[in-house]
Protein backbone atom coordinates (compact mmCIF):
# COMPACT_ATOMS: atom_id res chain seq x y z
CA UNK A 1 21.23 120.28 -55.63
CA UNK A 2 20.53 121.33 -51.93
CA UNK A 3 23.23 124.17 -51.77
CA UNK A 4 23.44 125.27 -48.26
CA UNK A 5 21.03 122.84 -45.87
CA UNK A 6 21.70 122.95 -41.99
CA UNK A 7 20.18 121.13 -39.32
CA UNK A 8 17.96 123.00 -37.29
CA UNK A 9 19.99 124.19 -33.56
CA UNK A 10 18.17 124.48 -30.42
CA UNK A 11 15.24 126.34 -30.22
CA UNK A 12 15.87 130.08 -29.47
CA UNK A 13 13.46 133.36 -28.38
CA UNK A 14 12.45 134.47 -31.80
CA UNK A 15 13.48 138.42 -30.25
CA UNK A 16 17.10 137.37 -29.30
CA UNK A 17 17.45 135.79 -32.74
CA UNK A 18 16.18 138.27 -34.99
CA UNK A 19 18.70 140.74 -32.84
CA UNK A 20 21.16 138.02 -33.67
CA UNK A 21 20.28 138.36 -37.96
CA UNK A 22 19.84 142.34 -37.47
CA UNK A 23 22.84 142.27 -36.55
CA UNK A 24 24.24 140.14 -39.29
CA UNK A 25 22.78 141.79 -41.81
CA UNK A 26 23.87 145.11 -41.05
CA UNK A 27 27.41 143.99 -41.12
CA UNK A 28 27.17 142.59 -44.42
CA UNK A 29 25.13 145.33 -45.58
CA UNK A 30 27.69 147.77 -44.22
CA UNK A 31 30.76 145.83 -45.84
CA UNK A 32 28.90 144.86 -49.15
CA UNK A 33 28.74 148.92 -50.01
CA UNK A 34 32.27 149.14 -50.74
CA UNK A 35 32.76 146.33 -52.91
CA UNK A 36 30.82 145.14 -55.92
CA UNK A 37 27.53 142.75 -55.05
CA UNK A 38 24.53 141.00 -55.41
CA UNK A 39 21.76 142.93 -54.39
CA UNK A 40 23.89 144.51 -51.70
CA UNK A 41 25.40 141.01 -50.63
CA UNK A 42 28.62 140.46 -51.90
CA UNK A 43 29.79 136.92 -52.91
CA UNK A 44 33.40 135.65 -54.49
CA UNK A 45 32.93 132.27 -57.46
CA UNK A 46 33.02 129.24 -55.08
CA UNK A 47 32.70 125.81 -56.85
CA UNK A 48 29.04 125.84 -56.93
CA UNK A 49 28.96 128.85 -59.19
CA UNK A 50 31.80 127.26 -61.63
CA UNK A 51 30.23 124.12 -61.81
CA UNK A 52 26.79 125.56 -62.83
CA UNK A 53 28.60 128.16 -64.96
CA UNK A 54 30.26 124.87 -66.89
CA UNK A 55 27.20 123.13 -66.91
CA UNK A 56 25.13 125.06 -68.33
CA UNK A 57 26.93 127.67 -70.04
CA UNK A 58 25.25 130.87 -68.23
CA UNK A 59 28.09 133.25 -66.83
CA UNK A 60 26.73 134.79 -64.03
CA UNK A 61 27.18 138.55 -62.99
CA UNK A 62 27.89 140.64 -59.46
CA UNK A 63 30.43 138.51 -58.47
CA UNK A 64 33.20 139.84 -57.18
CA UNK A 65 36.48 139.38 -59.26
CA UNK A 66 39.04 137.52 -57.37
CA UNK A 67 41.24 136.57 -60.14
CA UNK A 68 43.93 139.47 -59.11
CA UNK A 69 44.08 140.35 -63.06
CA UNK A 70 43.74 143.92 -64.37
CA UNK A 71 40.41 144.59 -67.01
CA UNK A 72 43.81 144.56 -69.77
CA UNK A 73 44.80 141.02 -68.64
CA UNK A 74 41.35 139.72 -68.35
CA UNK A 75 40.70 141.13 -72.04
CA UNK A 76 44.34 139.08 -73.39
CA UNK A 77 42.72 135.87 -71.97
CA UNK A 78 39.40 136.03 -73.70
CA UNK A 79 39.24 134.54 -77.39
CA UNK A 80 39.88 136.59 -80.24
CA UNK A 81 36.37 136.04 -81.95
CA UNK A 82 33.69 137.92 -81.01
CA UNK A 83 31.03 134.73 -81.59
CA UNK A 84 33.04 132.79 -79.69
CA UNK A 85 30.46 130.45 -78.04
CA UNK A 86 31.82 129.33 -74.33
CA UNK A 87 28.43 126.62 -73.81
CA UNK A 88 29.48 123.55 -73.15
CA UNK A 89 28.02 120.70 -75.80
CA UNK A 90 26.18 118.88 -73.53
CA UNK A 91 25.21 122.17 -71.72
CA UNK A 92 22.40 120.95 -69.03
CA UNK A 93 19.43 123.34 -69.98
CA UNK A 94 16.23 124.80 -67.85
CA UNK A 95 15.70 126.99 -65.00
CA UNK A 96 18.85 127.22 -62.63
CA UNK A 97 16.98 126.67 -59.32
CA UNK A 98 18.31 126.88 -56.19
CA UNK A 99 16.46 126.36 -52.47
CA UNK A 100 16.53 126.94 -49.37
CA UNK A 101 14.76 123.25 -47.20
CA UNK A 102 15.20 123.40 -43.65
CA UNK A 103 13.04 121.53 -41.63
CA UNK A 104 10.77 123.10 -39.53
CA UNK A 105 11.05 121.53 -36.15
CA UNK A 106 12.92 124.30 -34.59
CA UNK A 107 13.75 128.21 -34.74
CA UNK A 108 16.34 129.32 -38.02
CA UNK A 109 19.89 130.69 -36.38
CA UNK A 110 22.91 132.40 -37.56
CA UNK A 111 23.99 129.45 -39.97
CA UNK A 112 20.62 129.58 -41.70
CA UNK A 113 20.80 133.44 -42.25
CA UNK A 114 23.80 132.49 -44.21
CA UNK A 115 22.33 129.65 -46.02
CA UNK A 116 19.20 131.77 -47.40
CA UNK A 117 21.28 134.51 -48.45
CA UNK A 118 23.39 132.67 -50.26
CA UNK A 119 20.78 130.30 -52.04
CA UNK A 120 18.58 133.47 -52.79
CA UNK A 121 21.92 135.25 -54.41
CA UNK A 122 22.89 132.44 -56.68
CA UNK A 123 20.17 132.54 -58.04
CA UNK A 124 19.77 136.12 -58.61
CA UNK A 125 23.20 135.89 -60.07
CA UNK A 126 22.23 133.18 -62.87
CA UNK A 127 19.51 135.38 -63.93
CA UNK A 128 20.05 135.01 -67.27
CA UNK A 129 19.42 131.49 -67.01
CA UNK A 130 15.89 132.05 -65.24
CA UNK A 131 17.21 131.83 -62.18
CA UNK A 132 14.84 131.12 -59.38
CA UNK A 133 14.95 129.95 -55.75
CA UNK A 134 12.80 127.63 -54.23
CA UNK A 135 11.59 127.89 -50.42
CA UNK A 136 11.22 123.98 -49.72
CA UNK A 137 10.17 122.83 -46.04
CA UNK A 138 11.55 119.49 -44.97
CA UNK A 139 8.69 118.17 -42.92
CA UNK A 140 9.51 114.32 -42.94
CA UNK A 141 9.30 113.96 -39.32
CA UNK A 142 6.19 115.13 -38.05
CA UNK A 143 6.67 114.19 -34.34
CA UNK A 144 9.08 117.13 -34.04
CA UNK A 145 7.96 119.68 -36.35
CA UNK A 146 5.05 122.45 -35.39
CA UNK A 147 3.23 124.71 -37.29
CA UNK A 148 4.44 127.77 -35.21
CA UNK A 149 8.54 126.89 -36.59
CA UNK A 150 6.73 126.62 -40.18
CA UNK A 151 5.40 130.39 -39.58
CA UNK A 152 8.69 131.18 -37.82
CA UNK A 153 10.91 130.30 -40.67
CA UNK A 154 8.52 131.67 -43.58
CA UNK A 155 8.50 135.10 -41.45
CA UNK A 156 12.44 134.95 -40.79
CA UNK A 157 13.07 134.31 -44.75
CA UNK A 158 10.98 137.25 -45.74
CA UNK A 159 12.49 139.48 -43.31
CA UNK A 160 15.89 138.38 -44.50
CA UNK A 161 14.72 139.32 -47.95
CA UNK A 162 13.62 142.11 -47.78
CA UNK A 163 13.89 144.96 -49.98
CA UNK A 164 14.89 142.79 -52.78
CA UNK A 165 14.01 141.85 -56.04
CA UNK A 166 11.46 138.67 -55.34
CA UNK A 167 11.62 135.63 -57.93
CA UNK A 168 7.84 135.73 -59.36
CA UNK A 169 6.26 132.94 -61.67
CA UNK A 170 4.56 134.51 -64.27
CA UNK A 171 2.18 131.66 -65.13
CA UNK A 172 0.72 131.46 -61.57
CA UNK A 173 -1.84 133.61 -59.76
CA UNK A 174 -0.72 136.13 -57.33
CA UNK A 175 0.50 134.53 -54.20
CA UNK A 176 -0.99 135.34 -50.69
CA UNK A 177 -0.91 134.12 -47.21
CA UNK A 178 1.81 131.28 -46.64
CA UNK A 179 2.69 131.35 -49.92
CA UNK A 180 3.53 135.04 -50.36
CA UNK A 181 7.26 135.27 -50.23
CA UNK A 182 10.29 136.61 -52.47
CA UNK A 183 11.14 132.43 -53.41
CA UNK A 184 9.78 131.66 -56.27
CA UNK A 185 5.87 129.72 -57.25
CA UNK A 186 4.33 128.11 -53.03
CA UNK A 187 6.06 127.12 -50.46
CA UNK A 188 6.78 123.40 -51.65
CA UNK A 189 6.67 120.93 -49.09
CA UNK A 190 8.18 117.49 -49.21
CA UNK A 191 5.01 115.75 -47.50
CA UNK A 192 3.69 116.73 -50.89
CA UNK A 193 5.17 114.29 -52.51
CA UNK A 194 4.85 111.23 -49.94
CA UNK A 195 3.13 109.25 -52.86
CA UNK A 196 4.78 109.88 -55.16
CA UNK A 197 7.71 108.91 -53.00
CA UNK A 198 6.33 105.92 -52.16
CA UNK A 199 5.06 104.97 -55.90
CA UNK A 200 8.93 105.65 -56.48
CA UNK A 201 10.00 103.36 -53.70
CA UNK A 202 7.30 100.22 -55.50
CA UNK A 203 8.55 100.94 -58.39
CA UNK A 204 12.66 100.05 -56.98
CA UNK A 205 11.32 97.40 -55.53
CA UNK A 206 8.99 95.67 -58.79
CA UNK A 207 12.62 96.18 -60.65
CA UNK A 208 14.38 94.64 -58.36
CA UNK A 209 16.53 97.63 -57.48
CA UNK A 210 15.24 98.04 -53.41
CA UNK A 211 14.34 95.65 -50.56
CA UNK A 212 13.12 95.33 -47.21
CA UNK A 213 15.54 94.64 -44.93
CA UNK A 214 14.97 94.04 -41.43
CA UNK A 215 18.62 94.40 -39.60
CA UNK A 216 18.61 96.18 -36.37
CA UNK A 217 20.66 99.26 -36.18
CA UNK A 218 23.65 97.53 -34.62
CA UNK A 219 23.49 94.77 -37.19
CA UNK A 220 23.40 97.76 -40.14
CA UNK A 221 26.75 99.16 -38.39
CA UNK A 222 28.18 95.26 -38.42
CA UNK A 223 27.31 94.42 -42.22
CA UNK A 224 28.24 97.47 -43.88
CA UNK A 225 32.02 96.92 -42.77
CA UNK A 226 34.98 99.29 -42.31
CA UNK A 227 37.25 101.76 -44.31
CA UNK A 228 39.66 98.27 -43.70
CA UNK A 229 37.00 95.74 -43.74
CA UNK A 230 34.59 94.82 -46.59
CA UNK A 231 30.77 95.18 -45.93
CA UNK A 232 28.95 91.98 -45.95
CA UNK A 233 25.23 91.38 -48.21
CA UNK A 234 22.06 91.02 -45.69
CA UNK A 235 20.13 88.55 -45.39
CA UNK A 236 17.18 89.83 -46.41
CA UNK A 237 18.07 90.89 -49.55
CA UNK A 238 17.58 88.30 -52.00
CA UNK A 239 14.03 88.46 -50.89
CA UNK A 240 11.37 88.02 -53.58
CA UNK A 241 9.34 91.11 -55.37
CA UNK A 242 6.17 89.83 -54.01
CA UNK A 243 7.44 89.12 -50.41
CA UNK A 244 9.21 92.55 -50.31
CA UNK A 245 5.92 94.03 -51.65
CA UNK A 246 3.85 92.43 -49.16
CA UNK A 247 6.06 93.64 -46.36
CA UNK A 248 6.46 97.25 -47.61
C-alpha cells in the first residue's frame, strides 16, 4: 500500500530546503527525547498500524501508548492464558513492506520529510514481521523528470536517515553508488516494470477485462456522470479483442 505519497511542490534551492528539514528534524528529535520512540521519532497507532497489526498478526513495538490506561489496566484487559494466540486466521503473511515513491520531477519539501520518516518507522516498528522499506521512484513521466531530482531525492532520503538502523537484504551483494541507501535491496524504479505493465495491460484486454477507448477528455467528464446522475457506457467499449489489440 503506498502509505504516505505526495506530489512533488515547486522546485526549491536544495540549501534553503535542507535548512527547511534541519530544522524539522531537530524539532522532532528534540521532542521525541522525552517520550518513548522509534529510533528517536516518536509515532502514536494510526489506522495503518491497526490494520497491519490485524492483518497480519505482528504487534508492533515503540509506539507510544495513547490508550490513557495504567500498565494494571492494560494487564486486566489481556487474556488470561499465557498461549493465547491474537493472529488472525486468515493472517496475510510475508515481509511487511512499506515505501517511500515520489516522483522525481522536482525537489522533496517539508511534506516529504514527513512522508519518509514515517514510511521508514513503520517499518522499523513491524520488525518482527521482517519489516522493510522500499525506496521506489515514480518516473512515469519522463518529460518532467531529470536525473539531477533523482540524485536530489536519493541524497535528501539518506540524509533524513541518518544515523539509523538501515533495512539490509541479506541475500544481495553489498549495495554501492545509487543504490546504497538505508531502504531496503536497489532503488526500484517503476520504468522497470513498463513490460511487464504492458504484458499486464494485453493480458486485460485478451480477457476481455480492458479496452481502448478513444473519448476526449471532455467527453470522459460527460459519460462518467454525476454523484446525481448515472454514468453512461462508451462507445468504444464493446470493441473486439483483436481490434482493441491492434489499436493498443
Amino acid at each position: 500500500t503506498n502509505l504516505m505519497s505526495a506530489t512533488m511542490g515547486v522546485p526549491l534551492p536544495c540549501v534553503s530546503t535542507k535548512l527547511a528539514l534541519y530544522s524539522l528534524c531537530t524539532f522532532l528529535i528534540l521532542f521525541a527525547t522525552t517520550i518513548p520512540s522509534i529510533h528517536g521519532f516518536a509515532y502514536a497507532p494510526n489506522f495503518i498500524t491497526k490494520i497491519i497489526e490485524q492483518s497480519t498478526g505482528v504487534t508492533p513495538v515503540g509506539l507510544l501508548d495513547v490508550s490513557g490506561k495504567s500498565d494494571a489496566d492494560t494487564d486486566a484487559d489481556e487474556p488470561s492464558s499465557d498461549n493465547a494466540d491474537t493472529t488472525p486466521a486468515t493472517a496475510l503473511t510475508g515481509p511487511i513492506t512499506t515505501r517511500f515513491p515520489p516522483e522525481p520531477n522536482g525537489y522533496l519539501h517539508l511534506g516529504h520529510a514527513k512522508a519518509v520518516s514515517f514510511n521508514f518507522a513503520v517499518a522499523r516498528a513491524f520488525a518482527g514481521g521482517d519489516g522493510r522499506c522500499h525506496m521506489r521512484l515514480d518516473d512515469t513521466n519522463p518529460s518532467k523528470e531529470d536525473d539531477e531530482y533523482v540524485q536530489s531525492i536519493l541524497e535528501d532520503v539518506r540524509w533524513i536517515q541518518q544515523g539509523l538502523e538501515p533495512f539490509v537484504d541479506e541475500n544481495e551483494a553489498p549495495k554501492s553508488g545509487e543504490d546504497a541507501g538505508p531502504w531496503f535491496g536497489n532503488v526500484r524504479k517503476t520504468s522497470d516494470y513498463f513490460q511487464l505493465i504492458y504484458d499486464e495491460a494485453v493480458y486485460l484486454i485478451k480477457s476481455g477485462e480492458a479496452f481502448v477507448d478513444e473519448l476526449s477528455a471532455e467527453e470522459m467528464r460527460e459519460y462518467r456522470g454525476t454523484l446525481t446522475e448515472p454514468g453512461k457506457e462508451s462507445p468504444y467499449r464493446n470493441r473486439s479483442v483483436e481490434e482493441n489489440l491492434e489499436l493498443f
